[in-house]
PDB file of N, CA and C in Angstrom:
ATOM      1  N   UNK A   1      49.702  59.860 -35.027  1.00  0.00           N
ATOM      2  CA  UNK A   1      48.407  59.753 -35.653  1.00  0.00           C
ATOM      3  C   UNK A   1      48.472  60.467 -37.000  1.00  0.00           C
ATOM      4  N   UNK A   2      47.991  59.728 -37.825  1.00  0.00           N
ATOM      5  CA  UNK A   2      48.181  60.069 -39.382  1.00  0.00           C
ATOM      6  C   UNK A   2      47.127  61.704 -39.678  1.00  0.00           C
ATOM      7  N   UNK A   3      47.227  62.314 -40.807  1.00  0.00           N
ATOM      8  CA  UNK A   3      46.502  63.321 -40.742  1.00  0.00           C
ATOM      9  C   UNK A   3      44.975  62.564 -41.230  1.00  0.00           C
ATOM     10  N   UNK A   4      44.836  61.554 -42.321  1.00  0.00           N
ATOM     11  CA  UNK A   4      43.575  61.145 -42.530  1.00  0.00           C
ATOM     12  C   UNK A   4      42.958  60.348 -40.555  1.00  0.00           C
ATOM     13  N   UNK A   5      43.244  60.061 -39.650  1.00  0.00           N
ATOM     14  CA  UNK A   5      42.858  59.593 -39.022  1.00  0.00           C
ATOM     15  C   UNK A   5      42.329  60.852 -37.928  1.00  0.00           C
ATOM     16  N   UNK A   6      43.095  61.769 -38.325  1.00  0.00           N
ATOM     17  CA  UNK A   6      42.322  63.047 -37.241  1.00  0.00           C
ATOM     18  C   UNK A   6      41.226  63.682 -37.717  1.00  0.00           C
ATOM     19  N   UNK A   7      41.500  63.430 -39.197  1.00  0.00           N
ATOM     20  CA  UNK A   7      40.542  64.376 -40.046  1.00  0.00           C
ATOM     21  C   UNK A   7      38.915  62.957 -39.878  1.00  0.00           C
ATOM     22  N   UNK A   8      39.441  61.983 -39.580  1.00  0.00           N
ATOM     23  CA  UNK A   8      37.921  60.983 -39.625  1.00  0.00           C
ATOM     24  C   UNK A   8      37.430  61.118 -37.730  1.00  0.00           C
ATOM     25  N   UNK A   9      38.494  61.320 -36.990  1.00  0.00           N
ATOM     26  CA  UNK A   9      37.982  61.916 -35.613  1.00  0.00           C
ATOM     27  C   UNK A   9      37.310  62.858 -35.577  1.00  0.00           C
ATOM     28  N   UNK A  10      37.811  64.309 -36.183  1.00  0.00           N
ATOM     29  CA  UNK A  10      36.713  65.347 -36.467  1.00  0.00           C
ATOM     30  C   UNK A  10      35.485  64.866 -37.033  1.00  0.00           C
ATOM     31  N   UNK A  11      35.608  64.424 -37.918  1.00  0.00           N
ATOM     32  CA  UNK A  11      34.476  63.578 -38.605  1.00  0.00           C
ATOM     33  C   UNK A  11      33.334  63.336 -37.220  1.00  0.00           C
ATOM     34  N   UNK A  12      33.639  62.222 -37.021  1.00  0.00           N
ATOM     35  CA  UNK A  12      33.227  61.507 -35.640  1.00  0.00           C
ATOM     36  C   UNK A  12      33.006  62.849 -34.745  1.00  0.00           C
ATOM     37  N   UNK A  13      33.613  63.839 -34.239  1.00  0.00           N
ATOM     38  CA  UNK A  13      33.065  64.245 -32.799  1.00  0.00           C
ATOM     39  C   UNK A  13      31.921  65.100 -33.692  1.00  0.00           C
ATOM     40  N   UNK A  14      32.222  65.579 -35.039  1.00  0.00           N
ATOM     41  CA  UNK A  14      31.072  66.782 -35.485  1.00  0.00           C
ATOM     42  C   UNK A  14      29.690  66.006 -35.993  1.00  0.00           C
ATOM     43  N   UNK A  15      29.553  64.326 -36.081  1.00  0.00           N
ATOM     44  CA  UNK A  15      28.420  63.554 -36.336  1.00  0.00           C
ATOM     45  C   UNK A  15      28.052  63.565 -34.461  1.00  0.00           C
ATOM     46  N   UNK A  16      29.224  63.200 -33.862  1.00  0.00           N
ATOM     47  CA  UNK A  16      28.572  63.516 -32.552  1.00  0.00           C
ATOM     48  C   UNK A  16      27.624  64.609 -32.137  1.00  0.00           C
ATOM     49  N   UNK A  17      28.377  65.411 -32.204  1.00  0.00           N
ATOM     50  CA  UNK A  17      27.803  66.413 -31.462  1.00  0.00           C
ATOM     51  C   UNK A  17      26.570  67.049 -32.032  1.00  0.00           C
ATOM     52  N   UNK A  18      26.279  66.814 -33.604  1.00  0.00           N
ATOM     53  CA  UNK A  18      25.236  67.186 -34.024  1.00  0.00           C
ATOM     54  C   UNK A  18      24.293  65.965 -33.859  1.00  0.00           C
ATOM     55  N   UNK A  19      24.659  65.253 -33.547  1.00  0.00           N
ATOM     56  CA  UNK A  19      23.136  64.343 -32.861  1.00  0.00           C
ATOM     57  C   UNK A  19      22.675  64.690 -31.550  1.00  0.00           C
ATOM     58  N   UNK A  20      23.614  65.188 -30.367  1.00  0.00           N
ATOM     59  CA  UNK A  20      23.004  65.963 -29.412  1.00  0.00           C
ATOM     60  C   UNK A  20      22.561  66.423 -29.598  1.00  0.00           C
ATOM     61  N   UNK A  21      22.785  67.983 -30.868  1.00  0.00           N
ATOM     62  CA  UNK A  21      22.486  68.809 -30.968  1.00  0.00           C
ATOM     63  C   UNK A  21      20.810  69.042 -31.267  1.00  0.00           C
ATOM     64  N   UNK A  22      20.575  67.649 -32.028  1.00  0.00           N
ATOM     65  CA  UNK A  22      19.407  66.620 -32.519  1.00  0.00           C
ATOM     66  C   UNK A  22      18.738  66.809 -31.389  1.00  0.00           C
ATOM     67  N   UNK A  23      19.030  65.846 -30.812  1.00  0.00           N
ATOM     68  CA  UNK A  23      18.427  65.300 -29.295  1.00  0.00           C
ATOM     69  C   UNK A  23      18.283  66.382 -28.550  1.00  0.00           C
ATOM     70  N   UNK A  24      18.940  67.538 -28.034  1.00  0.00           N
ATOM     71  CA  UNK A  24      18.522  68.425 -27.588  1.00  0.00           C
ATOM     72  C   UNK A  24      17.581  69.406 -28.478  1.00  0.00           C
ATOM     73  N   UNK A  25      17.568  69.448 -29.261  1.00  0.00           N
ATOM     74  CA  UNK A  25      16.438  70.239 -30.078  1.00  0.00           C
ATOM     75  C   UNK A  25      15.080  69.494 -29.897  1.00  0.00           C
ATOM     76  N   UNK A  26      14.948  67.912 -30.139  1.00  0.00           N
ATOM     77  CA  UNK A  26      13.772  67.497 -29.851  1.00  0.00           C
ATOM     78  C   UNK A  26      12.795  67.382 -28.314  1.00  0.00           C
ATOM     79  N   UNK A  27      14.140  67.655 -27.569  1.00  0.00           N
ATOM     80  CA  UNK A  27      13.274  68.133 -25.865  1.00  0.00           C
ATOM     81  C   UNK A  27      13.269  68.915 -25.620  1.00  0.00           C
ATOM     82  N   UNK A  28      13.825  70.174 -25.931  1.00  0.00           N
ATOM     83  CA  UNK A  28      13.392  71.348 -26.275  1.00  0.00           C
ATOM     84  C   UNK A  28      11.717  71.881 -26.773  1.00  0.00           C
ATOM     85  N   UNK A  29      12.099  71.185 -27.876  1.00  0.00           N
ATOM     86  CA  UNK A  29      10.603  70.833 -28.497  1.00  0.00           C
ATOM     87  C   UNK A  29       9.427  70.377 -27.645  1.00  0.00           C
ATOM     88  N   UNK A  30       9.687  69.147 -26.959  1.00  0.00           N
ATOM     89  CA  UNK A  30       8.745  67.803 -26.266  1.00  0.00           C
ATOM     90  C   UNK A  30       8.728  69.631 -24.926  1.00  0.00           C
ATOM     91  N   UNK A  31       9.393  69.961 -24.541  1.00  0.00           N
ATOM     92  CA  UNK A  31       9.339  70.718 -23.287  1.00  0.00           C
ATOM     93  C   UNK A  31       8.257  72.046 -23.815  1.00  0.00           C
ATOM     94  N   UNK A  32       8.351  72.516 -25.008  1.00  0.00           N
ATOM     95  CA  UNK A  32       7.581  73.518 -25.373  1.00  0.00           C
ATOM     96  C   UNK A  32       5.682  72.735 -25.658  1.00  0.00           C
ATOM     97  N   UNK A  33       6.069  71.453 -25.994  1.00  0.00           N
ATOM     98  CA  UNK A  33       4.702  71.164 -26.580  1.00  0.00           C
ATOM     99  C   UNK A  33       3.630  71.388 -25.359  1.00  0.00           C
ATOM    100  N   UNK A  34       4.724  70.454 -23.954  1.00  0.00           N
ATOM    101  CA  UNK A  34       4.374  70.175 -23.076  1.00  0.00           C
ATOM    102  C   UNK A  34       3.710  71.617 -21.795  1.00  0.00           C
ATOM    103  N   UNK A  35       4.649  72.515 -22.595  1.00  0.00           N
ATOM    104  CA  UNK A  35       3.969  73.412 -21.812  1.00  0.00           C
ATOM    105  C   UNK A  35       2.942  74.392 -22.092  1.00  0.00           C
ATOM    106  N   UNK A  36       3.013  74.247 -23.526  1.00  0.00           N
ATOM    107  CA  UNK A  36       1.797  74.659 -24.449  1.00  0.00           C
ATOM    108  C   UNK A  36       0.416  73.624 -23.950  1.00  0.00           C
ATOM    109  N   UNK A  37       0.698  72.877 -23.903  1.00  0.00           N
ATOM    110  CA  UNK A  37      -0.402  71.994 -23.050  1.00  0.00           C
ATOM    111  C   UNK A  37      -0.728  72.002 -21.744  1.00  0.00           C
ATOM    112  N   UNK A  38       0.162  71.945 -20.758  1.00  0.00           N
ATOM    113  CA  UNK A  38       0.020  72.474 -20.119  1.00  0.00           C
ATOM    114  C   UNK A  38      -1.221  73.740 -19.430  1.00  0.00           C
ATOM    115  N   UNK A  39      -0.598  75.008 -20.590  1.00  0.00           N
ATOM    116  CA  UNK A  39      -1.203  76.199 -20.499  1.00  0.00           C
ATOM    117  C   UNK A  39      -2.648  76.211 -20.919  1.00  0.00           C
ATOM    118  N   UNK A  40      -2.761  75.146 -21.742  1.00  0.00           N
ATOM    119  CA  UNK A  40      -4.249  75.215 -22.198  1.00  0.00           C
ATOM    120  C   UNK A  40      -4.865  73.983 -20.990  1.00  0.00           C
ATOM    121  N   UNK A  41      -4.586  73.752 -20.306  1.00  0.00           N
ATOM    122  CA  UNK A  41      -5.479  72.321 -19.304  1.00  0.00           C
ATOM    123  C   UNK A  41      -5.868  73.583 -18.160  1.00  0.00           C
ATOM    124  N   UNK A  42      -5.096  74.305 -17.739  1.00  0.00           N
ATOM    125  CA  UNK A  42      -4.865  75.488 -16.672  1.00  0.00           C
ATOM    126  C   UNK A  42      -5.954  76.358 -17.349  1.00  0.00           C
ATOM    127  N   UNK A  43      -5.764  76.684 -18.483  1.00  0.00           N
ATOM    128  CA  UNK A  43      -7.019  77.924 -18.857  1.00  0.00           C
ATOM    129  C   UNK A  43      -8.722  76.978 -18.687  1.00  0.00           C
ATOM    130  N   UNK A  44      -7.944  76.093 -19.291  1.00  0.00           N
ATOM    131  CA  UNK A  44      -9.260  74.922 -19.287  1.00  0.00           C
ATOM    132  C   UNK A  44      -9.888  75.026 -17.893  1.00  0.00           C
ATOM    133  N   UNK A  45      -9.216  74.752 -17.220  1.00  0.00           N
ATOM    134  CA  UNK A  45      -9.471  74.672 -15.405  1.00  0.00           C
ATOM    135  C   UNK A  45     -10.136  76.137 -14.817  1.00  0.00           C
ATOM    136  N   UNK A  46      -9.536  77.181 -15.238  1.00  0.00           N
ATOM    137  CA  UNK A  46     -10.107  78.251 -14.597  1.00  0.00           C
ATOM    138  C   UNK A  46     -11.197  78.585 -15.373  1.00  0.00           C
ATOM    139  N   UNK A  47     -11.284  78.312 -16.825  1.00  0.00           N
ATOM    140  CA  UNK A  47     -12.556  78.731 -16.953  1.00  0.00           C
ATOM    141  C   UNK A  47     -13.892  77.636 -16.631  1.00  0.00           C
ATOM    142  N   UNK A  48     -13.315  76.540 -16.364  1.00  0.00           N
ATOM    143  CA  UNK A  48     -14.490  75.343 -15.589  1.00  0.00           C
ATOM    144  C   UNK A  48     -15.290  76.153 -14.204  1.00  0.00           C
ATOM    145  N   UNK A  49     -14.034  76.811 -13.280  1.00  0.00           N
ATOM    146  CA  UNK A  49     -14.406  77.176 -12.034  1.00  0.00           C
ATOM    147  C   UNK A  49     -14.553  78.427 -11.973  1.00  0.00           C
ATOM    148  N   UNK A  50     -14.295  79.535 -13.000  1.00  0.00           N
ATOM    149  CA  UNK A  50     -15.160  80.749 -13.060  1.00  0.00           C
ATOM    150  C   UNK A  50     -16.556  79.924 -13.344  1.00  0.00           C
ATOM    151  N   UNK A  51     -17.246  79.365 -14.399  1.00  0.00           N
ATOM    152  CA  UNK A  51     -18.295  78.389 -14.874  1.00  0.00           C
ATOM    153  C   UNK A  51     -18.888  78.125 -13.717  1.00  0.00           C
ATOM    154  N   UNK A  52     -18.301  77.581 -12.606  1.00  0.00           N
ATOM    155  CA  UNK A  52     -18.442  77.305 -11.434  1.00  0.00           C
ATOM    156  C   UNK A  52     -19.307  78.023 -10.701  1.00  0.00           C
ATOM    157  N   UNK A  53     -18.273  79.010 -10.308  1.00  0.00           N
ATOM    158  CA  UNK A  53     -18.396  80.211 -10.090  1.00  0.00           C
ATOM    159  C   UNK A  53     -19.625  80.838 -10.362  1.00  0.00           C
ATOM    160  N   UNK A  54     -20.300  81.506 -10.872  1.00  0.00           N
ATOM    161  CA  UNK A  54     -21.032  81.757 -11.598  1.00  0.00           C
ATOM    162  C   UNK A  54     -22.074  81.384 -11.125  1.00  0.00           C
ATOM    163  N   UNK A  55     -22.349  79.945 -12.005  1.00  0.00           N
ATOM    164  CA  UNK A  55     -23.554  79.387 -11.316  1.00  0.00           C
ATOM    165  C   UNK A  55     -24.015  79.167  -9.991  1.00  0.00           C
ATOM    166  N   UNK A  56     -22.963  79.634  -9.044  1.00  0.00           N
ATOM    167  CA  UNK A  56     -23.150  79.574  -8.068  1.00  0.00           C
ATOM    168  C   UNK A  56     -24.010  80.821  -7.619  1.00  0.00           C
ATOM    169  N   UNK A  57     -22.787  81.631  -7.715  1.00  0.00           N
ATOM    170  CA  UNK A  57     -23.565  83.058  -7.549  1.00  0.00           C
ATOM    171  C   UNK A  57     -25.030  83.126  -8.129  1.00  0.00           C
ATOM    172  N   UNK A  58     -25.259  82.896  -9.412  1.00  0.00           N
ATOM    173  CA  UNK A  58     -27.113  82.933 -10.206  1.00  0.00           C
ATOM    174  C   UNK A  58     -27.945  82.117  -9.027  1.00  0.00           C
ATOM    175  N   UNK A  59     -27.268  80.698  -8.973  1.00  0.00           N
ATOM    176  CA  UNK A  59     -27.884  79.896  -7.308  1.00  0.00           C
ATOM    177  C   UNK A  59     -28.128  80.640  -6.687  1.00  0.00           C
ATOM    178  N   UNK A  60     -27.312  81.388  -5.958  1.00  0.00           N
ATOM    179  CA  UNK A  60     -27.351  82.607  -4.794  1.00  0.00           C
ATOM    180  C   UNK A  60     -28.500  83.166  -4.841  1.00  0.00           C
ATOM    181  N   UNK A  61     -28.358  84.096  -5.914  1.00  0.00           N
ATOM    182  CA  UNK A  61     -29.336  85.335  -6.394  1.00  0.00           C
ATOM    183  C   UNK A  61     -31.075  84.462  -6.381  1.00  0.00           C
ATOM    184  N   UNK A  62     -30.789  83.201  -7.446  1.00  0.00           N
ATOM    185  CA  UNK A  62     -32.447  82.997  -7.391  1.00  0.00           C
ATOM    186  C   UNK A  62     -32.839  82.354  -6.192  1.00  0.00           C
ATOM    187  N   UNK A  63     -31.996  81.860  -5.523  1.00  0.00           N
ATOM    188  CA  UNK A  63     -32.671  81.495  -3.757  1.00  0.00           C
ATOM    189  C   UNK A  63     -33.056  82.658  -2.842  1.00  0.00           C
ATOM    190  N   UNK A  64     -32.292  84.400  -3.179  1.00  0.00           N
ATOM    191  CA  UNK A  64     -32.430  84.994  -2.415  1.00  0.00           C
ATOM    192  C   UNK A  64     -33.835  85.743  -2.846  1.00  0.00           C
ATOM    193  N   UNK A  65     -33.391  85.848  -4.514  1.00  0.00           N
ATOM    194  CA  UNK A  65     -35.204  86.217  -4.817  1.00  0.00           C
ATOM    195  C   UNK A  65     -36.442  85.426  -4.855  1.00  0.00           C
ATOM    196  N   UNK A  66     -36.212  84.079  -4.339  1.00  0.00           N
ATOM    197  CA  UNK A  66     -37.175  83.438  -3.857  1.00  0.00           C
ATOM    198  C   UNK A  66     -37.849  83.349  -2.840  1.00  0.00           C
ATOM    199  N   UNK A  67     -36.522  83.644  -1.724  1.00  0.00           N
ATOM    200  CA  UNK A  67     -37.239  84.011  -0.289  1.00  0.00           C
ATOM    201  C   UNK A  67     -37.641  84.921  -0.351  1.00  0.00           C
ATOM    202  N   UNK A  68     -37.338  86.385  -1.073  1.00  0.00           N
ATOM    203  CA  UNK A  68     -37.584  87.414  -0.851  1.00  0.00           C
ATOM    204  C   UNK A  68     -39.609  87.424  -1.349  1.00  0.00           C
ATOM    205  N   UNK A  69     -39.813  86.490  -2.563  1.00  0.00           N
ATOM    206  CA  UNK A  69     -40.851  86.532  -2.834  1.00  0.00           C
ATOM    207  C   UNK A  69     -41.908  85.546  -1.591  1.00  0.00           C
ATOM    208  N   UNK A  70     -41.294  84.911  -0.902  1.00  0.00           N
ATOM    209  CA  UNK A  70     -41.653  83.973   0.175  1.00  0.00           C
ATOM    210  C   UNK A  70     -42.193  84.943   1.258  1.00  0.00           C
ATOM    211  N   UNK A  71     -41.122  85.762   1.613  1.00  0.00           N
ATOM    212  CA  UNK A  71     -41.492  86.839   2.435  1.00  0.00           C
ATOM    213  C   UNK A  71     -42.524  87.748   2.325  1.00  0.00           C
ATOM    214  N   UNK A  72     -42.645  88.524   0.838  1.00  0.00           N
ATOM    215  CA  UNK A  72     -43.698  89.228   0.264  1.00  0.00           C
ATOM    216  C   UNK A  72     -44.972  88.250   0.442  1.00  0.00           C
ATOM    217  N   UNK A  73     -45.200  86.971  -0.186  1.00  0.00           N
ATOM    218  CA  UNK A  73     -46.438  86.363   0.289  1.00  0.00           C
ATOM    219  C   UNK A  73     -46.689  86.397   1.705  1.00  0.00           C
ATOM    220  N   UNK A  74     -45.817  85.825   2.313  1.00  0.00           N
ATOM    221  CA  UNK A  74     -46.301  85.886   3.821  1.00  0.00           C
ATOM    222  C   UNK A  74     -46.847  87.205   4.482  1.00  0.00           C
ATOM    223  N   UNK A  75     -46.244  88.179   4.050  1.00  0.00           N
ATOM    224  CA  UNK A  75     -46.715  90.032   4.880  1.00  0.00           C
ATOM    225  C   UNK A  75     -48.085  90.292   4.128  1.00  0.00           C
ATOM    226  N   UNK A  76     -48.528  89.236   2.547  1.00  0.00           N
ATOM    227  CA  UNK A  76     -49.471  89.766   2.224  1.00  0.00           C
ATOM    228  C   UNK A  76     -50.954  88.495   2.547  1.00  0.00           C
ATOM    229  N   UNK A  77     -50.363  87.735   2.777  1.00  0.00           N
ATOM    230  CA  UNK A  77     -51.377  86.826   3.891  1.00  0.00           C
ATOM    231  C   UNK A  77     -51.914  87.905   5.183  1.00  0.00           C
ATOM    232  N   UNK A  78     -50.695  88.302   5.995  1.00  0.00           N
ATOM    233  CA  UNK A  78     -51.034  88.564   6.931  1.00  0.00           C
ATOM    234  C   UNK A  78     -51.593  89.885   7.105  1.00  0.00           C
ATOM    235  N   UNK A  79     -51.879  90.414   5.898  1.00  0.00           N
ATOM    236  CA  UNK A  79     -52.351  91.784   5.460  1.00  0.00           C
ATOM    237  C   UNK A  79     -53.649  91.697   5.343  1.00  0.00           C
ATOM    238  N   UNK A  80     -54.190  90.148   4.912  1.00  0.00           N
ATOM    239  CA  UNK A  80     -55.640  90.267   4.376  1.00  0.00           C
ATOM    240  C   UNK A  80     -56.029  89.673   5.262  1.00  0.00           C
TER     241      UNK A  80
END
């Protein structure tokens, strides 16, 4: 093998390998975007169901101070 024909093989494996090198950099990439997205659908999600959350508990509270005012009428019916 001639020396110009090794020197166009090098050629060839170093266009190779820097197109992997390509290609692996861009899913690298696609893998970071993806988990950057990811991370924000997940924050998205927990703060829906703290949100949730929440209103539930305020639910709670104004049903319990409703009966509680339910109760107060009734002891003051039965007062008069």
């Amino acid at each position: 093998m001639s020396e110009n024909q090794q020197i166009e093989q090098f050629r060839e494996l170093i266009e190779y390998y820097q197109k992997r090198l390509e290609i692996q950099k861009l899913r690298l990439k696609k893998q970071h975007d993806l988990r950057k997205n990811a991370e924000k659908l997940f924050h998205k999600n927990l703060e829906k169901e703290y949100q949730l959350f929440l209103n539930h508990i305020h639910n709670k509270i104004n049903n319990h101070k409703q009966e509680i005012n339910n109760i107060k009428n009734q002891m003051n019916q039965l007062e008069s």
